[in-house]
C-alpha atoms as a PDB file:
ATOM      1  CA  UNK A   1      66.011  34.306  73.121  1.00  0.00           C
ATOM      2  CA  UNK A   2      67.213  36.373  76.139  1.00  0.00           C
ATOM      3  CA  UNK A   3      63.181  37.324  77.187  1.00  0.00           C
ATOM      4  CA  UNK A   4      62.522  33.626  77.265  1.00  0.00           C
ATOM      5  CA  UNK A   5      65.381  32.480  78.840  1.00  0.00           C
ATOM      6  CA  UNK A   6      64.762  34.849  81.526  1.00  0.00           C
ATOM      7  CA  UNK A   7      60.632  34.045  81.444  1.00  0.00           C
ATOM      8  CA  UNK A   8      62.129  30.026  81.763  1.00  0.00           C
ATOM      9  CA  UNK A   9      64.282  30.882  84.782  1.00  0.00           C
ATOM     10  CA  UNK A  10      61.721  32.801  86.189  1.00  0.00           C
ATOM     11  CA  UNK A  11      58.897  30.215  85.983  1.00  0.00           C
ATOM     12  CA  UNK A  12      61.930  27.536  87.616  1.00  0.00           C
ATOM     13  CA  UNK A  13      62.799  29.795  90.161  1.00  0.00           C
ATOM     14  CA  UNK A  14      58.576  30.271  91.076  1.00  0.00           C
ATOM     15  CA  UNK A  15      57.924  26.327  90.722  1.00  0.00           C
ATOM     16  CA  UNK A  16      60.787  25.506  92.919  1.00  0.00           C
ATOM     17  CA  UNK A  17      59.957  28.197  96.097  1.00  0.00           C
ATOM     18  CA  UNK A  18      56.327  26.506  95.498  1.00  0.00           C
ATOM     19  CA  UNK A  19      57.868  22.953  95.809  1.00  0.00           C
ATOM     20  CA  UNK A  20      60.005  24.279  98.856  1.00  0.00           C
ATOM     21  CA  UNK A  21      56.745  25.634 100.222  1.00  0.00           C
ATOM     22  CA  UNK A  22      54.776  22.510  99.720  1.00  0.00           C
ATOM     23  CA  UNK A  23      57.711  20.235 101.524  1.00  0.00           C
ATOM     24  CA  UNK A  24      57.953  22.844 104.376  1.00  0.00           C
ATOM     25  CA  UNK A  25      54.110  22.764 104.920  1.00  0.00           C
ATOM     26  CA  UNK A  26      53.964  18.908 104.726  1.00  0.00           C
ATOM     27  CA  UNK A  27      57.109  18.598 107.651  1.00  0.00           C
ATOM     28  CA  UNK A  28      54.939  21.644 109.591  1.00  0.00           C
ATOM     29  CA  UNK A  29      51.671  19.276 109.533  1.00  0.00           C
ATOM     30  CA  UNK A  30      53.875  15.663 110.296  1.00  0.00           C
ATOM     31  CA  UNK A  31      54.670  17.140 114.095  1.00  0.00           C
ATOM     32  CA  UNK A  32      53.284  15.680 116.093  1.00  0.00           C
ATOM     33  CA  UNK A  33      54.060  17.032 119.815  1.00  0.00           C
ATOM     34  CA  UNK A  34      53.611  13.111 121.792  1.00  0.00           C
ATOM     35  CA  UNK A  35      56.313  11.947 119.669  1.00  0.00           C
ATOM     36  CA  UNK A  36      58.918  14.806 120.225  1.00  0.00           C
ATOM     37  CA  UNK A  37      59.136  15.647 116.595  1.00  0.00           C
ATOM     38  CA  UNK A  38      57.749  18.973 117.284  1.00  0.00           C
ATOM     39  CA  UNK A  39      60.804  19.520 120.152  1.00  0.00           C
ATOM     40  CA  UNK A  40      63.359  18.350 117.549  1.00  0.00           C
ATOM     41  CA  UNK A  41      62.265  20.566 114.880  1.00  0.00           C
ATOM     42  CA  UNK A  42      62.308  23.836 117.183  1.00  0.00           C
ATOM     43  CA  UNK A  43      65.388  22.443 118.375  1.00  0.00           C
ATOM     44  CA  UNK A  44      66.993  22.733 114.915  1.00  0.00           C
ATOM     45  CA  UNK A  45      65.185  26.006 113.441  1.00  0.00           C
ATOM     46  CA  UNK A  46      65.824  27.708 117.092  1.00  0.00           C
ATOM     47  CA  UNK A  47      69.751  26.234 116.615  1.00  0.00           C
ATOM     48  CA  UNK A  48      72.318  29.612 116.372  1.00  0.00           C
ATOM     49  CA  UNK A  49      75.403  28.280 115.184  1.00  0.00           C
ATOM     50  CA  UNK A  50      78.404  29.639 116.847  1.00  0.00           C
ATOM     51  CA  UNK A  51      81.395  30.900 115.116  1.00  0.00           C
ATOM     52  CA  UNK A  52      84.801  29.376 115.864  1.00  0.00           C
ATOM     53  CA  UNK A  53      87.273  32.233 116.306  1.00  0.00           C
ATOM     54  CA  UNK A  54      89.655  32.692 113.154  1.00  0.00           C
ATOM     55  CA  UNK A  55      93.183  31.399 112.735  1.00  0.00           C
ATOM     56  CA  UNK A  56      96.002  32.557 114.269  1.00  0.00           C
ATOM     57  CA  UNK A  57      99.513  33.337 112.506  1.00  0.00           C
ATOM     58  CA  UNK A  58     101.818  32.489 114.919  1.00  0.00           C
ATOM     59  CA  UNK A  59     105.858  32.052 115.016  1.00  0.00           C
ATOM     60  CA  UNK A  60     105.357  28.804 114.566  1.00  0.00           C
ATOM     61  CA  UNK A  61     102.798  28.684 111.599  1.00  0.00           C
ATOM     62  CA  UNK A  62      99.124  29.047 111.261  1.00  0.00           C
ATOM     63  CA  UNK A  63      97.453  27.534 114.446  1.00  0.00           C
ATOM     64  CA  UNK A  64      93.888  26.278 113.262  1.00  0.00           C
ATOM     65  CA  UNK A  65      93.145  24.075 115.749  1.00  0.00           C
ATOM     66  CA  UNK A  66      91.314  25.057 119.462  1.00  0.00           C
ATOM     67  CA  UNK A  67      94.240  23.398 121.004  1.00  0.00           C
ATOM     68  CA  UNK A  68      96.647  24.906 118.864  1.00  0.00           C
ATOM     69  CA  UNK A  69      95.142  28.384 119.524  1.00  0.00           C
ATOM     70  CA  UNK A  70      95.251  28.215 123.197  1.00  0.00           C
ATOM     71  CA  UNK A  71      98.669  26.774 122.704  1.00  0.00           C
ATOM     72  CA  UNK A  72      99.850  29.864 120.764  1.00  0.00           C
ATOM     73  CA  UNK A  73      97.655  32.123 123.291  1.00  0.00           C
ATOM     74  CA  UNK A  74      99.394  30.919 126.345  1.00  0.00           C
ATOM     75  CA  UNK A  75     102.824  31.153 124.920  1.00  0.00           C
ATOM     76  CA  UNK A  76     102.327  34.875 123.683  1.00  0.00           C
ATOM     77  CA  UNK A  77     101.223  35.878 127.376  1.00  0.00           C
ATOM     78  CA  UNK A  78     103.914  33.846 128.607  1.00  0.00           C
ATOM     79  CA  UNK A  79     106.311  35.834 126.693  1.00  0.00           C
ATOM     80  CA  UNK A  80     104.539  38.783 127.304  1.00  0.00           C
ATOM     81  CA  UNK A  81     104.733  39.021 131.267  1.00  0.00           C
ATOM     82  CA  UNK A  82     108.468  38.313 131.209  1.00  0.00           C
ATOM     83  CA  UNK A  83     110.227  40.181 133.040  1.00  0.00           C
ATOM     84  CA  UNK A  84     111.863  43.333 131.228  1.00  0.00           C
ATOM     85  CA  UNK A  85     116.131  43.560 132.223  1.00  0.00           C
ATOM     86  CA  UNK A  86     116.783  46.234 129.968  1.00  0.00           C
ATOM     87  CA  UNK A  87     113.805  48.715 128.755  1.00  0.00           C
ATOM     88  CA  UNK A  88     114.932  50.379 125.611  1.00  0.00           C
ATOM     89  CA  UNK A  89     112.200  53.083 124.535  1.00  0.00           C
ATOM     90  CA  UNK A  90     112.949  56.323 127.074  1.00  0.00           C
ATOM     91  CA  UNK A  91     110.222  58.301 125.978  1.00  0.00           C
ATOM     92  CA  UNK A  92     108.094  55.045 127.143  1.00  0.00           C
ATOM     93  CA  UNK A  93     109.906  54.603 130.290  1.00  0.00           C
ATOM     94  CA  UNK A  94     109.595  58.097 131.373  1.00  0.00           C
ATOM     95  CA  UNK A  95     105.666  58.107 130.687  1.00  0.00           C
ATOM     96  CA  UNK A  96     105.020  54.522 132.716  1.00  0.00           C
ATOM     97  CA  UNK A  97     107.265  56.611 135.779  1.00  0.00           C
ATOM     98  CA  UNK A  98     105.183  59.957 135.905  1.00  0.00           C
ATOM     99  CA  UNK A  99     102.115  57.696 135.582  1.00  0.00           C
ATOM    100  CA  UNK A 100     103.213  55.064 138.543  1.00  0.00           C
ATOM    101  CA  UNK A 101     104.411  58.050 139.998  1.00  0.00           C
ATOM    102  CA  UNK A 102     101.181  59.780 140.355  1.00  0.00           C
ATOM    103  CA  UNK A 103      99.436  56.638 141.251  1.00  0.00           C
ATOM    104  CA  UNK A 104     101.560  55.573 143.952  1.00  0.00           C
ATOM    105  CA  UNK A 105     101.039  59.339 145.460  1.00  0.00           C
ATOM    106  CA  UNK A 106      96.912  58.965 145.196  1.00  0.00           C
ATOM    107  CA  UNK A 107      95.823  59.141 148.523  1.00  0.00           C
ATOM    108  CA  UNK A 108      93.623  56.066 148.068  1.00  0.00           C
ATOM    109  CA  UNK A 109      94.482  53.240 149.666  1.00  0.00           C
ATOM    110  CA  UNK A 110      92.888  50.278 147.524  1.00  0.00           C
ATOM    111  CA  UNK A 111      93.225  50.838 143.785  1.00  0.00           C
ATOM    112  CA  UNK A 112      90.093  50.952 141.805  1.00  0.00           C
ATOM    113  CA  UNK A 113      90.355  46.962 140.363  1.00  0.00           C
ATOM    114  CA  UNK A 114      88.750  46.027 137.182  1.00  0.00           C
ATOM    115  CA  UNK A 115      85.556  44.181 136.719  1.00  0.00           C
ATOM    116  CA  UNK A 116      85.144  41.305 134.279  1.00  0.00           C
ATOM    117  CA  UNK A 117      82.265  43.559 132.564  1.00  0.00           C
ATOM    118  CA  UNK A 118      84.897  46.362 132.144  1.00  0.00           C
ATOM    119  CA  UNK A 119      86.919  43.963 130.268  1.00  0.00           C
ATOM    120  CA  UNK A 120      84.536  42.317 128.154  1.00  0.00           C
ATOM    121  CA  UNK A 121      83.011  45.929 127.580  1.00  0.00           C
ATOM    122  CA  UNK A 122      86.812  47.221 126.205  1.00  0.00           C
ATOM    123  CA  UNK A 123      87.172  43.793 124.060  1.00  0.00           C
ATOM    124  CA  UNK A 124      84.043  44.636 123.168  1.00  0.00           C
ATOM    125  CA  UNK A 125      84.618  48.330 121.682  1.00  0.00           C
ATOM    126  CA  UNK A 126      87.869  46.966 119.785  1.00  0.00           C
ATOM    127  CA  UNK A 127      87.768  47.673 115.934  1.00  0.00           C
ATOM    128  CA  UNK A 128      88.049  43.958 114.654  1.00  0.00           C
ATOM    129  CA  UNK A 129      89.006  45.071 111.394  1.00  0.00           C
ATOM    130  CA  UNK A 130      92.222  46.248 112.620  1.00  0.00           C
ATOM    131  CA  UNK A 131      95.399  45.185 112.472  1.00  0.00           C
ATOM    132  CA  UNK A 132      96.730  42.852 115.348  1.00  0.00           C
ATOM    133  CA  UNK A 133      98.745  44.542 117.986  1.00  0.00           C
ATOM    134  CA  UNK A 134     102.648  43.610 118.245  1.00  0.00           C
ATOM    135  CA  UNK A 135     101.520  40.354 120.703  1.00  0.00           C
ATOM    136  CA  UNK A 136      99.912  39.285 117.219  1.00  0.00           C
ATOM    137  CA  UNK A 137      96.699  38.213 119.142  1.00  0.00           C
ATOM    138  CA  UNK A 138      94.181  39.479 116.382  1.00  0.00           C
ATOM    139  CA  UNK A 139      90.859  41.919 118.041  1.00  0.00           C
ATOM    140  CA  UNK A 140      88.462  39.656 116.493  1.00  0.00           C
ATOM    141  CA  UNK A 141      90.085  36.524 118.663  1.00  0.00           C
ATOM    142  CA  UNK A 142      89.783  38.582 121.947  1.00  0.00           C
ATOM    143  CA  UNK A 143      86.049  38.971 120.613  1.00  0.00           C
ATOM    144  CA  UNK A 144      85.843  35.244 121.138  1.00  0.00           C
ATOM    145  CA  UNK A 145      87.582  34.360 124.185  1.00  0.00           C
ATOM    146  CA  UNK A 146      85.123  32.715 126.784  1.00  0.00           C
ATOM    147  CA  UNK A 147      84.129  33.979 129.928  1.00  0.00           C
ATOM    148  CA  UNK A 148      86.388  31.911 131.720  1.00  0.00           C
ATOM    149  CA  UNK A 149      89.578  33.398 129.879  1.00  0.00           C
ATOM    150  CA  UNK A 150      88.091  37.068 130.640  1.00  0.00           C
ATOM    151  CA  UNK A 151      87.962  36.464 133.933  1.00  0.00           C
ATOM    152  CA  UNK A 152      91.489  35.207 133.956  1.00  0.00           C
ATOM    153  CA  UNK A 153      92.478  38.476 132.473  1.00  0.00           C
ATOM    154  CA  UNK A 154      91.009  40.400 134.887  1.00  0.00           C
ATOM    155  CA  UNK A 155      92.409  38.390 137.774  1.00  0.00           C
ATOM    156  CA  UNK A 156      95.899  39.823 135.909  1.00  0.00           C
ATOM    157  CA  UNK A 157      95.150  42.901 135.648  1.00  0.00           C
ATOM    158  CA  UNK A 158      93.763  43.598 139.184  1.00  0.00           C
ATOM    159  CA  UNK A 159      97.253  41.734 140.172  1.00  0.00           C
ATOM    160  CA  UNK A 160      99.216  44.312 138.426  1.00  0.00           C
ATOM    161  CA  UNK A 161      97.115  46.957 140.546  1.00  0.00           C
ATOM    162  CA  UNK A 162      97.296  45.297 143.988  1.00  0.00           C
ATOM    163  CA  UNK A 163     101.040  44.729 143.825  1.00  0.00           C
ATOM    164  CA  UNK A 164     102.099  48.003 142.073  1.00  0.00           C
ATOM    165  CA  UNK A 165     104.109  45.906 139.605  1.00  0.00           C
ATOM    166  CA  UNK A 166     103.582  47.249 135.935  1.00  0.00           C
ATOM    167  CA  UNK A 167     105.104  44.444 133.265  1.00  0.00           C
END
């Protein structure tokens, strides 16, 4: 029973790639390029579909939407570039001080700014499969930020150069 069920499936699975086939062939041979079927069909074969970036848990819940993910986004840098009254980690502080330290004493006298290539390159080279960092922004949603956004973050970042100021 099990060799002939498996000869039966078999035989299906061969009569139906033959019937795909046959339909395939016949849509190939009804294009006709004057009537722009031919465009349409390389249209829809030549089609990459993009992929949305995934949800985001945020204080609030689970934003799914595009709106509510730029929403949550532009709260989180919000909060982020707050200024700090009272730093709490020493060990940090004194690191960010021999670091601005030393960079205030280069003798250059424009800082080397970042490029939006640089960026996308280091977005780029994050593990997605990791685990968010504390800003909760996942890797795999920096993967998917747009040009525009990118270039926003750059604008930041060469800010923080120009004026010395280190949130």
């Amino acid at each position: 029973m099990k060799a002939e069920t498996n000869r039966l499936q078999k035989s299906v699975t061969r009569l139906l790639n033959e019937w795909r086939n046959d339909q395939w062939s016949a849509t190939l041979e009804s294009l006709d390029p004057k009537d722009q079927s031919l465009w349409r069909m390389t249209k829809r074969v030549m089609r990459v579909p993009t992929p949305s970036p995934p949800p985001l848990v945020t204080p609030g819940g689970i934003a799914l939407s595009d709106s509510e993910k730029a929403e949550a986004l532009a709260d989180n840098l919000e909060a982020q570039f707050q200024p700090v009254t009272d730093p709490s980690v020493p060990a940090v502080i004194e690191t960010v001080d021999v670091a601005l330290g030393s960079y205030l004493l280069s003798p250059a006298s424009e800082p080397q700014l970042a490029t939006p290539d640089e960026v996308h390159e280091a977005i780029r080279g994050l593990k997605v499969r990791k685990a968010p960092s504390p800003n909760g922004i996942p890797n795999r949603a920096l993967n998917h930020l747009p040009k525009r956004a990118v270039s926003l973050l750059v604008h930041i970042f060469n800010a923080v150069l120009r004026t010395h100021h280190f949130p």
